[in-house]
Protein backbone atom coordinates (compact mmCIF):
# COMPACT_ATOMS: atom_id res chain seq x y z
CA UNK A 1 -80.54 147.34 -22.74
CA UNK A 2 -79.53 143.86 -22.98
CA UNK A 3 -76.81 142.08 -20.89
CA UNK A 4 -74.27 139.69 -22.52
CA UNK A 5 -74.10 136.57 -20.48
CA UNK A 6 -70.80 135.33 -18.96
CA UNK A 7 -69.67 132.22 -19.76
CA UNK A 8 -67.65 130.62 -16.56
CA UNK A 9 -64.40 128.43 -17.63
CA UNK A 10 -66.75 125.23 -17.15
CA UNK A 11 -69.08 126.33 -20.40
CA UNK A 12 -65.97 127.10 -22.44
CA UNK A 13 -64.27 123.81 -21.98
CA UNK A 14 -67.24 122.03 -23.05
CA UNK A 15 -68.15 124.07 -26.19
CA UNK A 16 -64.18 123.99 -27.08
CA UNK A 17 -64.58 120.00 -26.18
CA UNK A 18 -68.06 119.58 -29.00
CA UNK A 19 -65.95 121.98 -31.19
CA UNK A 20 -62.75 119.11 -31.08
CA UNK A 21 -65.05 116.26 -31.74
CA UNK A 22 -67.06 117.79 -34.27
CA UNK A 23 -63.61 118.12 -36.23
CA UNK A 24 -62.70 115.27 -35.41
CA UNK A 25 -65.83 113.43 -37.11
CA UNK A 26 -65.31 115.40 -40.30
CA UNK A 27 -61.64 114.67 -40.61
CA UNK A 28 -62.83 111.23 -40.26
CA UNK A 29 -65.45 111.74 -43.09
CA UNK A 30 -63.19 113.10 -44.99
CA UNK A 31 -60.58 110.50 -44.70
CA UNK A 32 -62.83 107.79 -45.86
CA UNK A 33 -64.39 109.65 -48.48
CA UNK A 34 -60.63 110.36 -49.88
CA UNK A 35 -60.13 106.46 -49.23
CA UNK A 36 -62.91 105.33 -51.52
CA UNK A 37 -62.58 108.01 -54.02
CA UNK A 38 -59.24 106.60 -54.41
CA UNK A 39 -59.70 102.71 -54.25
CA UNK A 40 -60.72 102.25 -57.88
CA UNK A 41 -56.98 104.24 -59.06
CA UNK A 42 -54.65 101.95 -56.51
CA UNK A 43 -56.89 98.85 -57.75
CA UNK A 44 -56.41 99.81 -61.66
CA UNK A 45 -52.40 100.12 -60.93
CA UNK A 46 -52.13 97.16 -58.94
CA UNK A 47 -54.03 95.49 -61.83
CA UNK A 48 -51.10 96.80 -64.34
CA UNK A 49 -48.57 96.29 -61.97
CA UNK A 50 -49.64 92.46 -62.10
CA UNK A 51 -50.15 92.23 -65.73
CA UNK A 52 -46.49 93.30 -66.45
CA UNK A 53 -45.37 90.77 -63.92
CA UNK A 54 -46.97 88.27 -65.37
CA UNK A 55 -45.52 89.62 -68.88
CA UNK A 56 -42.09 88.74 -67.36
CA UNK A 57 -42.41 86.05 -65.27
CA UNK A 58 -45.72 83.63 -66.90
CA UNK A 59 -46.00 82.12 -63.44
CA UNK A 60 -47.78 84.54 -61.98
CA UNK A 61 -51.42 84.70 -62.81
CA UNK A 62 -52.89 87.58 -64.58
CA UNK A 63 -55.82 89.48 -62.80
CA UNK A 64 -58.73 91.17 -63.94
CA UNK A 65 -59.98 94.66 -62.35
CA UNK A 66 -62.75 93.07 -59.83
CA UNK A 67 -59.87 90.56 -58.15
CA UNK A 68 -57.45 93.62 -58.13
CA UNK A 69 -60.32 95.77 -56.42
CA UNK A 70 -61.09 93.14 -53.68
CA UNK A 71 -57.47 92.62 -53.26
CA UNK A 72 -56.57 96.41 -52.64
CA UNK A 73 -60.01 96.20 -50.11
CA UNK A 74 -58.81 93.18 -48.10
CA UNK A 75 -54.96 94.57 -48.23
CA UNK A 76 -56.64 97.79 -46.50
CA UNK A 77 -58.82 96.34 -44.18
CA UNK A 78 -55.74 94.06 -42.86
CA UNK A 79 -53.37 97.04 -42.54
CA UNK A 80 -56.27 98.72 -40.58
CA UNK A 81 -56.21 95.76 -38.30
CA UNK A 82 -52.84 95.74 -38.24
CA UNK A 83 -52.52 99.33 -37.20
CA UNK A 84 -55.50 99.08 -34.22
CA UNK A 85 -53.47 96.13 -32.88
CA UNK A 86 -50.33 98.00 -32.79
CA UNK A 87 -51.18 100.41 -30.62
């Protein structure tokens, strides 16, 4: 005959505490994974958005997909920056 252990309310809040920040770490994962997944897209229309721009007004100086793709990487690093700092 076996005997099921109790668990007093100290074990519970730390197993529901390891549960939180185990979800928390994969929400993270999976919000960075979605990020880069979707870098190359935002940098490709960012890269068309500038080429009609530049169709319209010639001042503004066309840019190929590698300057768009650091662009949209330095534009998200700053707002990232810009976010920590606001709180």
């Amino acid at each position: 005959m076996t005997v099921d252990k109790l668990r007093t309310a100290e074990e519970a809040r730390r197993e529901a505490e390891e549960r939180r920040q185990v979800k928390a770490v994969q929400d993270g994962c999976a919000k960075v994974t979605a990020a880069l997944a979707l870098t190359p897209l935002v940098a490709f229309v960012v890269m068309l958005a500038v080429g009609a721009l530049h169709g319209v007004v010639p001042a503004v100086a066309p840019v190929g997909y590698g300057t768009t793709v650091l662009l949209v990487l330095g534009l998200d690093a700053a707002a990232l920056i810009t976010k920590k700092f606001r709180k």
